[in-house]
Protein backbone atom coordinates (compact mmCIF):
# COMPACT_ATOMS: atom_id res chain seq x y z
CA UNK A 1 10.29 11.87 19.45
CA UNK A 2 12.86 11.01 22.00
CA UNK A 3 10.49 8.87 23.50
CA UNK A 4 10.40 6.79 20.60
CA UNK A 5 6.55 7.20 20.15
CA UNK A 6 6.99 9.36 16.97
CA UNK A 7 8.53 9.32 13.75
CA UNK A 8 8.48 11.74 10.85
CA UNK A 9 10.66 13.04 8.21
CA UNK A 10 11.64 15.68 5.52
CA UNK A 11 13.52 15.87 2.68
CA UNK A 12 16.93 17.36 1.85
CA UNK A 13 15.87 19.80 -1.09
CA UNK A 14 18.34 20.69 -3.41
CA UNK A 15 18.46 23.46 -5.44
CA UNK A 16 16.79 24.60 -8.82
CA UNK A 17 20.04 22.86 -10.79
CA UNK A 18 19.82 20.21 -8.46
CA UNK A 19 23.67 20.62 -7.76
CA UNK A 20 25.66 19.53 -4.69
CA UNK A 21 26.06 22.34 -2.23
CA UNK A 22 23.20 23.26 0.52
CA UNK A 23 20.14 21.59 1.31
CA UNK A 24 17.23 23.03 2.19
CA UNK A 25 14.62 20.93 4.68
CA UNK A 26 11.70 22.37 5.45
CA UNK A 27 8.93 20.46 8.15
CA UNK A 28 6.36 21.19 10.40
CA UNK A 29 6.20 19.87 13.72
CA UNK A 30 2.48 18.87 14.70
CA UNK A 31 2.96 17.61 17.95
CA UNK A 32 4.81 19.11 21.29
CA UNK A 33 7.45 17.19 23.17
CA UNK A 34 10.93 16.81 22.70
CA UNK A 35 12.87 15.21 19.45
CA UNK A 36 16.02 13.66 18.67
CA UNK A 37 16.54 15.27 15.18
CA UNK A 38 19.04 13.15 12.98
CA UNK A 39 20.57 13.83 9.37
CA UNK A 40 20.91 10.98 7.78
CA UNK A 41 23.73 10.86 4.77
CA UNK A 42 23.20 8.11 2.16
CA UNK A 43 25.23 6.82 -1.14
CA UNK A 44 24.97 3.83 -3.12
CA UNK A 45 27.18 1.96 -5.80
CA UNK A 46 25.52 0.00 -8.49
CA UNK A 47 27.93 -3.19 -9.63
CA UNK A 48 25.23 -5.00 -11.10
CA UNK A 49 21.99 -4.79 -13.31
CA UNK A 50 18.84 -5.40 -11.00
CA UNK A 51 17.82 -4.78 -7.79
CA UNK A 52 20.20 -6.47 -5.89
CA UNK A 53 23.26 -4.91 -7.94
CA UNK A 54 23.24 -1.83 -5.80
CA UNK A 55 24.77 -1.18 -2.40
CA UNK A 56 24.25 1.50 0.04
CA UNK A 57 26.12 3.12 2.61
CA UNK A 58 23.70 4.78 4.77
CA UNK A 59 25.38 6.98 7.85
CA UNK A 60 24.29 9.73 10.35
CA UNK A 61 25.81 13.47 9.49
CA UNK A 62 28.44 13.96 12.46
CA UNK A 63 27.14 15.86 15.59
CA UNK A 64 23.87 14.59 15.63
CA UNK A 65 21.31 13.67 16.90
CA UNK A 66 20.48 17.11 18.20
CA UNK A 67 17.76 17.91 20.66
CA UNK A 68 14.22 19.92 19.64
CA UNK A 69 11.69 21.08 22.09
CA UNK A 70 8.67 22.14 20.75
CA UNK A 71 5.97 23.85 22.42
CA UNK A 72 2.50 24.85 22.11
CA UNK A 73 1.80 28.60 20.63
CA UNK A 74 0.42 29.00 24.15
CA UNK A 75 2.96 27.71 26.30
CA UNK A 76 5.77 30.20 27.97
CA UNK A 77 8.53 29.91 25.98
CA UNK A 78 10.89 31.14 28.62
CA UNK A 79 10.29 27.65 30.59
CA UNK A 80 13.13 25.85 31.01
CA UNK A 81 11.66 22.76 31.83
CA UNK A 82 11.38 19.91 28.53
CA UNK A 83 7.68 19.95 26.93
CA UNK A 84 5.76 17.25 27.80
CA UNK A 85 4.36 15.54 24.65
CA UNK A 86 1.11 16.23 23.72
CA UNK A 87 -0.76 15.06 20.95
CA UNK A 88 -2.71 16.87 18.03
CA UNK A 89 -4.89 14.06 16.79
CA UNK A 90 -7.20 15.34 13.77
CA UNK A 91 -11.20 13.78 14.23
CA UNK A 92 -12.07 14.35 11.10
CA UNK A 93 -11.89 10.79 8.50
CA UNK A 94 -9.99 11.49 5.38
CA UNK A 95 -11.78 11.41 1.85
CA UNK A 96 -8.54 11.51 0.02
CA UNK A 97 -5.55 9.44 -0.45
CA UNK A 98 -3.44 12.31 -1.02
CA UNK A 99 -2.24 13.86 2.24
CA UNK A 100 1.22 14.42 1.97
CA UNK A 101 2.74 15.37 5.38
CA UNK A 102 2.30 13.56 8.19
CA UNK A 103 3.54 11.35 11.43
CA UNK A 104 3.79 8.36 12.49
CA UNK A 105 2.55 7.68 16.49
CA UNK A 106 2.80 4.87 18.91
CA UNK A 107 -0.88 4.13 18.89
CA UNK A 108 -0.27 3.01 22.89
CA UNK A 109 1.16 6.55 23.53
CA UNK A 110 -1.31 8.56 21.85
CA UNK A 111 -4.35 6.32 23.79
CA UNK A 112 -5.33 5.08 20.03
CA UNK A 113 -7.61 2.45 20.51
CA UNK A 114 -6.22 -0.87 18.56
CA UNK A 115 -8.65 -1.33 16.76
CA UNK A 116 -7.74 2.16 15.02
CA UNK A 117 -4.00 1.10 14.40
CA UNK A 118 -1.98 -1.10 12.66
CA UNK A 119 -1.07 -5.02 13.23
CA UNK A 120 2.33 -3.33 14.65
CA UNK A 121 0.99 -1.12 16.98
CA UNK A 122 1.72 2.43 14.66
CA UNK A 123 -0.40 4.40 12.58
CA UNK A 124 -0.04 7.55 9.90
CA UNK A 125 -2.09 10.29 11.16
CA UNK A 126 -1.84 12.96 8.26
CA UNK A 127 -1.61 16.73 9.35
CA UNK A 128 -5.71 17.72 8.60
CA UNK A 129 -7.37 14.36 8.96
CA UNK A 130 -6.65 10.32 10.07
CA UNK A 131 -7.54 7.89 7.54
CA UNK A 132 -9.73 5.17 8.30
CA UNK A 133 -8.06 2.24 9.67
CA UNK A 134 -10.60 -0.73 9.97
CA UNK A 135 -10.69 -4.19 11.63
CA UNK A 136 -10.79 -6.81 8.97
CA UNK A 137 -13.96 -8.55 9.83
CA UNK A 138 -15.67 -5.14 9.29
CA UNK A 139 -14.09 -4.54 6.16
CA UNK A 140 -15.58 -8.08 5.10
CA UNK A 141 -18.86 -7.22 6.36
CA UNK A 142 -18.56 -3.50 4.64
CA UNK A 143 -17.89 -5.21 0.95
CA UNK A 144 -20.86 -6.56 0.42
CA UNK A 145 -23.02 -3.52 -0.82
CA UNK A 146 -26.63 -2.82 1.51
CA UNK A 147 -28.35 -2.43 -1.73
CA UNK A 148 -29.27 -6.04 -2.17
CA UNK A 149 -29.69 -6.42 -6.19
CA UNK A 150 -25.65 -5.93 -5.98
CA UNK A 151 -24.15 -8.87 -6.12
CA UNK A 152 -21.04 -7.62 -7.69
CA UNK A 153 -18.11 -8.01 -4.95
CA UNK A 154 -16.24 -4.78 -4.36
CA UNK A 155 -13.64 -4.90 -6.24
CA UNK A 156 -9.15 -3.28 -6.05
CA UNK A 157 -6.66 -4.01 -8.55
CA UNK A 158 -3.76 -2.53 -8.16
CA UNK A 159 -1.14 -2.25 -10.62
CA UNK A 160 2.55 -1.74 -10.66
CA UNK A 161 6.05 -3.83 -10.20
CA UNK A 162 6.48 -5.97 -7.00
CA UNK A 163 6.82 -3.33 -4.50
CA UNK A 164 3.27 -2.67 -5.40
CA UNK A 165 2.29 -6.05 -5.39
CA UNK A 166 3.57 -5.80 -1.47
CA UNK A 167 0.55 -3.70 -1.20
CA UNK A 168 -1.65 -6.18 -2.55
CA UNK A 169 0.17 -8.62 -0.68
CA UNK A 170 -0.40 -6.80 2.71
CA UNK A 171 -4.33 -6.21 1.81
CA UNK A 172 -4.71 -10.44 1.02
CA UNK A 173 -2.96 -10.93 4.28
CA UNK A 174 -4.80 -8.35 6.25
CA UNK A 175 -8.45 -9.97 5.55
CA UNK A 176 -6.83 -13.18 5.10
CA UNK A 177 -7.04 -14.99 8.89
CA UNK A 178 -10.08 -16.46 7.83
CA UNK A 179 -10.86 -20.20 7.72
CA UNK A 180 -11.29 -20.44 3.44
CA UNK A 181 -12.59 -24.41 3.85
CA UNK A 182 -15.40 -24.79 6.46
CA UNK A 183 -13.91 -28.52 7.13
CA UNK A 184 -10.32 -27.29 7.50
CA UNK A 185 -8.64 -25.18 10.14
CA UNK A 186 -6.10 -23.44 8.01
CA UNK A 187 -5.91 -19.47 7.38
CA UNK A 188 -6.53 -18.33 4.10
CA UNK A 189 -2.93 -15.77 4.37
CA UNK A 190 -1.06 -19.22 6.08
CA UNK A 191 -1.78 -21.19 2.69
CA UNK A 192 -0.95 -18.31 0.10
CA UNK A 193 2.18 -17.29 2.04
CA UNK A 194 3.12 -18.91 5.34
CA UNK A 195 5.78 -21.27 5.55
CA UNK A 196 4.88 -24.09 2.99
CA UNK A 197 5.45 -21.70 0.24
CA UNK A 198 9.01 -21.08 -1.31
CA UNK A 199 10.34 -19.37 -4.47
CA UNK A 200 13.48 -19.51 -6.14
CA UNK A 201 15.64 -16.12 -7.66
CA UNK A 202 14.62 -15.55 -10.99
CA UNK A 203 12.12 -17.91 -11.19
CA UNK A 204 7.97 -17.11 -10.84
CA UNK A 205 5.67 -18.30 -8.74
CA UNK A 206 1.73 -17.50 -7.55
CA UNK A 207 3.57 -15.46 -4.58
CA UNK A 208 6.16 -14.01 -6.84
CA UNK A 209 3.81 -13.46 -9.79
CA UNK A 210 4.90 -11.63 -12.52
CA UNK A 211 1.35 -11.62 -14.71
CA UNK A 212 -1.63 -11.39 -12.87
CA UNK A 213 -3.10 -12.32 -9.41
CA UNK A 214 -6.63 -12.52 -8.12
CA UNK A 215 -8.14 -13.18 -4.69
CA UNK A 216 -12.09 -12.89 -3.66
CA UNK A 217 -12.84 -13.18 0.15
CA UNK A 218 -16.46 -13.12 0.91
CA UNK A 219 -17.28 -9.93 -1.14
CA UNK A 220 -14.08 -8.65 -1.37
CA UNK A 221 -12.03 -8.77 -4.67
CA UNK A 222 -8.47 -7.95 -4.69
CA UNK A 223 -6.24 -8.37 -8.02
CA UNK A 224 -2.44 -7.26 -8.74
CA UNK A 225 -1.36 -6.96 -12.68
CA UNK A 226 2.22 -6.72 -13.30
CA UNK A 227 2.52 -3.11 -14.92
CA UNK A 228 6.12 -1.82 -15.18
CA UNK A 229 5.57 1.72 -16.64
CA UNK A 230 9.82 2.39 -16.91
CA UNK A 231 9.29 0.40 -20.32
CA UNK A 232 5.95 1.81 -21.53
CA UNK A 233 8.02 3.45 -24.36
CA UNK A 234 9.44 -0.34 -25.47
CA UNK A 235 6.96 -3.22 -27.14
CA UNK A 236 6.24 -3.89 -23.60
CA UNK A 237 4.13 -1.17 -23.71
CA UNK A 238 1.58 -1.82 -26.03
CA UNK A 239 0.90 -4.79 -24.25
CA UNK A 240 0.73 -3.60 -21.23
CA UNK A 241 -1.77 -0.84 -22.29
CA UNK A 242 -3.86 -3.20 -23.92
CA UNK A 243 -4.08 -4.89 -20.45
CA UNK A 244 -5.03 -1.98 -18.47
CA UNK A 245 -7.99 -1.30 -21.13
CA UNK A 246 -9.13 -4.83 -20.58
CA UNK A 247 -9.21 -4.40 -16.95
CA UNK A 248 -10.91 -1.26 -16.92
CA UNK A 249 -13.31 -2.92 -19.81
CA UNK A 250 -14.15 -5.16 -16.15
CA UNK A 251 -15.75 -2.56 -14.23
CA UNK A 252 -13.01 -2.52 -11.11
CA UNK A 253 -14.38 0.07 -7.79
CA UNK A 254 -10.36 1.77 -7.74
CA UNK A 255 -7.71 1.23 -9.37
CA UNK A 256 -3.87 1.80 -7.73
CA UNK A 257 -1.39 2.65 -10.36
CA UNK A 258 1.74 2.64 -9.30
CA UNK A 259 4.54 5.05 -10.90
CA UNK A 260 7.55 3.39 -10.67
CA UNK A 261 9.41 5.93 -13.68
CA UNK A 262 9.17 6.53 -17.09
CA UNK A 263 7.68 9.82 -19.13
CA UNK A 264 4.64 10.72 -16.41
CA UNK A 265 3.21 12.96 -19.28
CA UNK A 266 3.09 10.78 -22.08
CA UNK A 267 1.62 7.71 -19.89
CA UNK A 268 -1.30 10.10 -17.93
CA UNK A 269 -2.57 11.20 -21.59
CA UNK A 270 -2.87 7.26 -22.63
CA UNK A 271 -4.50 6.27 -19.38
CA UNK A 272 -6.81 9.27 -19.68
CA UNK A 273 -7.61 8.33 -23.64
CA UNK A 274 -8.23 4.90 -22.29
CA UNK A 275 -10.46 5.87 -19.62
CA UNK A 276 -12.18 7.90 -22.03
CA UNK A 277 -13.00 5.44 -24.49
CA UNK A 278 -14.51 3.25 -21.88
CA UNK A 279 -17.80 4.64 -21.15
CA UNK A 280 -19.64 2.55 -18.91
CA UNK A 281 -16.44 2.62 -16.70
CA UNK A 282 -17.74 3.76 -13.04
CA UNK A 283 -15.02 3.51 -10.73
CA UNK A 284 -11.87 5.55 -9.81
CA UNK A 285 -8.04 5.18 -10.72
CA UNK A 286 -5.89 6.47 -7.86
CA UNK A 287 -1.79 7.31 -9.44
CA UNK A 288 0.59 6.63 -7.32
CA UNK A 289 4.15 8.16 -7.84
CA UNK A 290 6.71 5.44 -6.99
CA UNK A 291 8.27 4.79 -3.47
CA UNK A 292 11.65 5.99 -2.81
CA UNK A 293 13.99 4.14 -1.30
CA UNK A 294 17.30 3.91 -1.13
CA UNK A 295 18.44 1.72 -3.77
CA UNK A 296 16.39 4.40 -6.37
CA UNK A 297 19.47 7.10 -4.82
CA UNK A 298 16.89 8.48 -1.92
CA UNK A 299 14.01 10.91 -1.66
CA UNK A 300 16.24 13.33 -3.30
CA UNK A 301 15.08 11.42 -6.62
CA UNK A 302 11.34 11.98 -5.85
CA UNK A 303 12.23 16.19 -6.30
CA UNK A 304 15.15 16.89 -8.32
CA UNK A 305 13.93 15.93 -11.75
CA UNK A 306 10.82 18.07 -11.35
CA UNK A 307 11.13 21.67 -11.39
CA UNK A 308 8.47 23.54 -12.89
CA UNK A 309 9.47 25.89 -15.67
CA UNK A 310 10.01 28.99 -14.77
CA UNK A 311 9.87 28.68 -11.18
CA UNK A 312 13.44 28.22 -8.78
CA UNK A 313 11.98 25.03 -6.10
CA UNK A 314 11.47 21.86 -6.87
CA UNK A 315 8.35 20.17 -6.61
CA UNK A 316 7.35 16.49 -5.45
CA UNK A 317 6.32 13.90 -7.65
CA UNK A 318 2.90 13.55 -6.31
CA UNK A 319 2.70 17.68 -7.17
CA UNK A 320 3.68 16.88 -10.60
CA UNK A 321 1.82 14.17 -10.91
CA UNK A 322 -1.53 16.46 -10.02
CA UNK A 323 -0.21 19.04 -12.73
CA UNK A 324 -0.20 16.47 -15.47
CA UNK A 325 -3.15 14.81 -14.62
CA UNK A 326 -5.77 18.05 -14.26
CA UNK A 327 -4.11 18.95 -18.03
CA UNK A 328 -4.92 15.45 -19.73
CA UNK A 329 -8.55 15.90 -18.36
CA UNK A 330 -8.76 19.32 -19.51
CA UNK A 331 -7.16 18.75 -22.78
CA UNK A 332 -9.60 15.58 -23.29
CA UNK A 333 -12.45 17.79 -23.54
CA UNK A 334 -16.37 16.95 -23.12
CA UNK A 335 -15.47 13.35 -22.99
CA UNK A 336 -14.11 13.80 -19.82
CA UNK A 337 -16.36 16.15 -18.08
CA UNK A 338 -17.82 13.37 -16.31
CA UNK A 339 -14.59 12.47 -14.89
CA UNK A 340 -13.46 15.81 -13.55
CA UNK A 341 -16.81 16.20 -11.84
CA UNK A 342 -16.93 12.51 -10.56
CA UNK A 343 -12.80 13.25 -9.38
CA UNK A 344 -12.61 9.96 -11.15
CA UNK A 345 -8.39 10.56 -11.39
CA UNK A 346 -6.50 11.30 -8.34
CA UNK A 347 -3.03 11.31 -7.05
CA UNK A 348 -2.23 9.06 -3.99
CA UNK A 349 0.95 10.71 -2.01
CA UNK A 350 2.78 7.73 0.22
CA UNK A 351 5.77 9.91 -0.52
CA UNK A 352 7.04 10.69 3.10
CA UNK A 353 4.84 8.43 4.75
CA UNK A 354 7.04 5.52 3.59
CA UNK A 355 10.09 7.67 3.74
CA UNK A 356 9.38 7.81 6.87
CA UNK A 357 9.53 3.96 8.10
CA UNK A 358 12.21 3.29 5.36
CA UNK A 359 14.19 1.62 8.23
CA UNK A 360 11.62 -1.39 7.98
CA UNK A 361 12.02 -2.77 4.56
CA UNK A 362 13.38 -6.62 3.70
CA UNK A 363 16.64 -5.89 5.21
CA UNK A 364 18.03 -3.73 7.93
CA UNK A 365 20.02 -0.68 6.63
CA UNK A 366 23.30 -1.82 8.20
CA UNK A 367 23.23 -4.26 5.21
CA UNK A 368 25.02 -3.46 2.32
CA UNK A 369 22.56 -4.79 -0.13
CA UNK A 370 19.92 -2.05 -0.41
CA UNK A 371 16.28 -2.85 0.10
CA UNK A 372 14.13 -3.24 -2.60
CA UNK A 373 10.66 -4.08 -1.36
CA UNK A 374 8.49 -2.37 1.76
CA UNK A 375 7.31 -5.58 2.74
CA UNK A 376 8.22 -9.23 3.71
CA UNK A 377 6.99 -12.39 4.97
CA UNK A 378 7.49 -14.87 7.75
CA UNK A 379 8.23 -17.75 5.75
CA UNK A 380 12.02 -15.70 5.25
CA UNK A 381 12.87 -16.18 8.71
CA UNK A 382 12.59 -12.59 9.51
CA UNK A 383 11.89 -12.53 13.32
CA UNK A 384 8.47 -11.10 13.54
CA UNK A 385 8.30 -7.45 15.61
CA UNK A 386 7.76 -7.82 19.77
CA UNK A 387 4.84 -6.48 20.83
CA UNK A 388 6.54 -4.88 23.74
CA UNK A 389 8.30 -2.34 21.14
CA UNK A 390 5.22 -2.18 19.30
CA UNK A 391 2.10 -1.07 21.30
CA UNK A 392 0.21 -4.44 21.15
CA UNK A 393 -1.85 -5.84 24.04
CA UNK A 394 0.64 -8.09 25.17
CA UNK A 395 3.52 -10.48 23.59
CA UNK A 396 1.06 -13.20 22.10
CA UNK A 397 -0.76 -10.17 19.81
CA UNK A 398 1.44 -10.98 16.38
CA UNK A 399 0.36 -14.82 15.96
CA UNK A 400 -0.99 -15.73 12.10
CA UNK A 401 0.11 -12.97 10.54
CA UNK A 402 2.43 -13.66 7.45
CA UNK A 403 3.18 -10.48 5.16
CA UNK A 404 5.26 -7.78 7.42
CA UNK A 405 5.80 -4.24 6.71
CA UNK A 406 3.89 -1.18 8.21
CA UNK A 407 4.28 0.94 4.94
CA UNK A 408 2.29 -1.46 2.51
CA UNK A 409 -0.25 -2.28 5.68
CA UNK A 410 -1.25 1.47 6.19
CA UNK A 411 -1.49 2.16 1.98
CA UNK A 412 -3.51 -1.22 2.34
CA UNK A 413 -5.82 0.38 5.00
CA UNK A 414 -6.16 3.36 2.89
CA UNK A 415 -6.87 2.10 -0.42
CA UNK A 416 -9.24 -0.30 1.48
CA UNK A 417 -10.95 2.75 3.12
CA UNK A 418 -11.17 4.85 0.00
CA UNK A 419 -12.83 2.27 -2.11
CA UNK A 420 -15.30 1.53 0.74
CA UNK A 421 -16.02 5.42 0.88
CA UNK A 422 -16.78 6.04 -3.49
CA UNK A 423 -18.66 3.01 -3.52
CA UNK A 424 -21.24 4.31 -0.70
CA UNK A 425 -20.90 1.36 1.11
CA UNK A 426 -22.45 1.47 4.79
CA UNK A 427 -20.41 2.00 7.49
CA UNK A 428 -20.29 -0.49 10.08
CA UNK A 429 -22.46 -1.19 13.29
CA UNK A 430 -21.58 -5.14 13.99
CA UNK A 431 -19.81 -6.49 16.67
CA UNK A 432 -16.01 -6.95 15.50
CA UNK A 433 -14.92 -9.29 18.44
CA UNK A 434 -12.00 -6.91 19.08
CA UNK A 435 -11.42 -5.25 22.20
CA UNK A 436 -8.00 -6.43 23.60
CA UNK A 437 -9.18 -7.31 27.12
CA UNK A 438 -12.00 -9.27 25.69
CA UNK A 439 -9.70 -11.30 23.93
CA UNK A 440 -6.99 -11.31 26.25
CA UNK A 441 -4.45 -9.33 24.84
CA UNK A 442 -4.75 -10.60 21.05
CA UNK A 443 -4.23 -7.93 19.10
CA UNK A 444 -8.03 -6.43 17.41
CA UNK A 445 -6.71 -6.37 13.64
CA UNK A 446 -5.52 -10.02 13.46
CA UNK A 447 -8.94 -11.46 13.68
CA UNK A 448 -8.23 -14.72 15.23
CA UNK A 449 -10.91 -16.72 15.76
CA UNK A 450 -10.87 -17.46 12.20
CA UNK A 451 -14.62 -17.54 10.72
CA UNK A 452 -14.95 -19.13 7.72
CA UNK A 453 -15.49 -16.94 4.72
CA UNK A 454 -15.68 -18.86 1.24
CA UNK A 455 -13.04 -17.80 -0.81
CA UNK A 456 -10.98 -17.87 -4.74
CA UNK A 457 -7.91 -17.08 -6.19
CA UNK A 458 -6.60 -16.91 -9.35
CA UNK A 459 -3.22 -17.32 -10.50
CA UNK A 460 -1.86 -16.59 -14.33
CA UNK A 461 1.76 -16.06 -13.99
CA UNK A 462 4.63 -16.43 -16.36
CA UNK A 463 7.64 -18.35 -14.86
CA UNK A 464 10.25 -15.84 -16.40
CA UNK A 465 9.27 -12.49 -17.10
CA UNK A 466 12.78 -10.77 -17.02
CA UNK A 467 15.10 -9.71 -18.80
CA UNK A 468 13.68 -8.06 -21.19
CA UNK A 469 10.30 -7.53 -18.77
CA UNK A 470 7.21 -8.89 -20.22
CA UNK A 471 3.91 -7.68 -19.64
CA UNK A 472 1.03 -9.17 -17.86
CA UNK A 473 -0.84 -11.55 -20.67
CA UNK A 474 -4.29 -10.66 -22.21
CA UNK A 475 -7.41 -12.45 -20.68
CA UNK A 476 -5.52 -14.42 -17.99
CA UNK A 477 -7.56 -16.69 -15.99
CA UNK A 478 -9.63 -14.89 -13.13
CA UNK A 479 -12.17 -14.71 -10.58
CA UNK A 480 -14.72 -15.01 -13.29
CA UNK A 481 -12.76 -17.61 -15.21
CA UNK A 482 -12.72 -19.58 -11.69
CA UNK A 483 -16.54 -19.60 -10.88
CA UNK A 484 -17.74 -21.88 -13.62
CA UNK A 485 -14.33 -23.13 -14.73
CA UNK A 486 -11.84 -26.14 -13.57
CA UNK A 487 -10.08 -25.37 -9.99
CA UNK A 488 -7.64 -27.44 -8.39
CA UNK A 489 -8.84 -29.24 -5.34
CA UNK A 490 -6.35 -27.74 -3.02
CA UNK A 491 -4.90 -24.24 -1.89
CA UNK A 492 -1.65 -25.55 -1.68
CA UNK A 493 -1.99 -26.87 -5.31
CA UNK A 494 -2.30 -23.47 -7.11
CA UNK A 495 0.01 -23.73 -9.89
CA UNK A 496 1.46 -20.92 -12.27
CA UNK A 497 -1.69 -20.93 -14.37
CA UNK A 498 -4.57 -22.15 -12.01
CA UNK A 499 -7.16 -20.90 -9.78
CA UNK A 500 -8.54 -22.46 -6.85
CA UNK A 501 -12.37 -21.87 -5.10
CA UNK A 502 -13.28 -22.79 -1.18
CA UNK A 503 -15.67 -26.11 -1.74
CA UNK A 504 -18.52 -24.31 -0.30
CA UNK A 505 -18.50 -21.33 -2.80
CA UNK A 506 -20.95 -22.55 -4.78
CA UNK A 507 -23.51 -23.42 -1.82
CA UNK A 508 -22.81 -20.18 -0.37
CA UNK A 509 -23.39 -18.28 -3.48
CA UNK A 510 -27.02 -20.36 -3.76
CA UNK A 511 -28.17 -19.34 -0.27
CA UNK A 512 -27.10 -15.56 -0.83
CA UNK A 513 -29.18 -15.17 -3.61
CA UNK A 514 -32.03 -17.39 -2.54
């Protein structure tokens, strides 16, 4: 909006033999005020293998940015006075990851309480519902299930390359301003990724892990796996799959499988024969078509290669993604029943919600190099965002938080919110300490005041993984591995192949089941 407090997009559409010539963009406009509509031309020249072998040139179409008003059905259209903007804010709470159109709003302008928004002050409200954004002390709380003869910590792993693992990274960081040593004042997210952390190119590290990495606060369990599904067709994939049957052998609550390329078809039926073969598998796998950016050519990328037979428009890849994933089920038979009815399988669409806010990535666009990831941390240098811009309480409201990037914070949210909803878990009645005032203008979602919350994490994590990519290793050390196993003594110790647990754990673990 031209007041800057929203953002959406759409994507050029090209047609059925996805040939240069006219573009077709198609949106729908769900709140009135006026916009500043820009076209936005991008190209990008690959010099080198990897990510940061591509540059792009990324420039508004001439004659822009041109001005739409847009009105309520109800309003006269024959005033020539600007709309006021208005806001359309759904009430009902999503139940699905998969909303594909969307906005982003200022949560100041749109009177969303803080608590309600993201560290940065913005929030994706899809068109027919707004997902569930939680303070982290309440998500803590919410993890532990009411039904007290669970002990079993709620549990995400999310698979994928690194720009997943920004995901992950985000959720850690999220929960992650809690005091993990009762005798030490540190924040669990300052130790894994604040300033005393560094990483060299090419080279691994717990941060930068390339195998597998596993954090429990209180009774929340979060896990990446590398899982790089362009090569599922190599040797790497036989590994990998071997992996992902191991995990799901576990018993994880969801699942995030991130898409990233390679034959969608062939990889759904696997996964699908995998899930079928592991019976006393409970939880839910959410598939989540890959992230355009620029660097993959733009969201032209996401549409192009998937036109239907026999029909003239191209579909998404979340769309396609849907089509291949009802036919595995059906074509699995009675041994999938149970996972049709349970909705087991779903698609997660971040499509043009990250599209969206591609502008904040790892570097600005008016760098050549293109951006890779969605997120990045503190410890780079990368000034962190002004709360003025942002809708915060006040200046002070970003302190202690170390992993930036609104796109991987809201899938974080949602993926938190989801698994919260399938496993039943109450919703919330305790005090989150949050209201702005109350805490003079720190911002709600930050949490602070730092309570201490015993923690562990894992880390099993190849120093070199590339080129060719190898997959994540076979029983790598773990949560469980971590519990009644060696740990080193500090946080700031955690080597490539260690795991570390809050001295406390074990006490706290003895009183909760006392």
């Amino acid at each position: 909006s031209r007041e800057g407090n929203v953002i959406f997009s759409a994507p050029a559409i090209p047609d059925e033999h996805c040939l240069p010539g006219e573009l077709a963009v198609t949106f729908k406009v769900q709140d009135p005020g006026v916009y500043d509509l820009t076209l936005v031309s991008a190209d990008t020249t690959t010099f080198a293998a990897g990510a940061h072998g591509t540059e792009a040139r990324i420039q508004p179409i001439l004659g822009g940015p041109w001005k739409l008003w847009v009105r309520n059905p109800t309003d006269n259209i024959a005033d020539k006075n600007p709309p006021a903007q208005h806001f359309h804010l759904p009430t009902q709470i999503c139940t699905t990851v998969d909303q594909p159109t969307g906005r982003w709003i200022k949560c100041s302008a749109a009177s969303i309480d803080a608590s309600n928004c993201l560290r940065d002050g913005w929030v994706f409200v899809p068109e027919k519902c707004r997902h569930d954004v939680s303070h982290p002390s309440s998500i803590l709380r919410r993890s532990k299930s009411s039904n007290p003869d669970i002990k079993k910590p709620l549990w995400i792993v999310v698979l994928g390359s690194s720009i997943e693992r920004g995901t992950l990274h985000a959720m850690v960081d999220l929960v992650g301003g809690v005091q993990y040593d009762a005798h030490k004042s540190v924040h669990l997210r300052t130790a894994l990724f604040g300033t005393g952390t560094r990483e060299e190119p090419g080279k691994g590290s717990p941060l930068k892990c390339w195998g597998w990495f596993d954090v429990q606060v209180g009774h929340l369990r979060m896990s990446y796996s590398d899982f790089r599904t362009p090569y599922m067709m190599k040797d790497y994939g036989l590994q990998a799959l071997k992996r992902l049957k191991e995990i799901i052998d576990e018993g994880p609550d969801l699942i995030v499988y991130g898409h990233s390329g390679g034959p969608i078809d062939y990889l759904m039926g696997t996964v699908v024969t995998i899930l079928a073969s592991s019976p006393n598998w409970h939880g839910h796998l959410v598939f989540v078509p890959g992230k355009q950016r620029f660097l993959s050519g733009g969201i032209k990328a996401a549409h192009c290669t998937k036109i239907p037979k026999g029909k003239g428009v191209p579909i998404s890849d979340a769309l396609a993604a849907q089509n291949h994933i009802d036919t595995k089920l059906e074509e699995c038979g009675e041994r999938c029943k149970n996972m049709i009815a349970q909705k087991q399988v779903v698609v997660g669409n971040e499509l043009l919600m990250a599209w969206s806010f591609v502008f904040d990535m790892e570097r600005p666009m008016s760098q050549k190099a293109a951006s890779q990831h969605f997120h990045y941390y503190s410890r780079r240098g990368v000034k962190k965002p002004d709360a003025s811009t942002s809708g915060l309480c006040n200046s002070d409201g970003i302190d202690g938080r170390e992993v930036f990037g609104t796109v991987p914070e809201m899938a974080a949210q949602m993926y938190i919110a989801y698994a919260l909803q399938l496993a039943g878990h109450r919703s919330d009645d305790g005090d989150s300490e949050t209201i702005c005032s109350a805490k003079k203008g720190k911002h709600p979602n930050l949490m602070l005041n730092a309570p201490f919350v015993p923690a562990v994490v894992c880390a099993d994590c190849p120093e070199v993984s590339c080129c060719p990519w190898v997959p994540a290793a076979s029983n790598p050390l773990s949560i469980t591995t971590a519990i009644n196993g060696d740990t080193v003594s500090e946080l700031g110790m955690l080597a490539m192949k260690s795991c570390y647990k809050s001295p406390q754990y074990n006490g706290a673990r003895k009183a909760e089941s006392s």
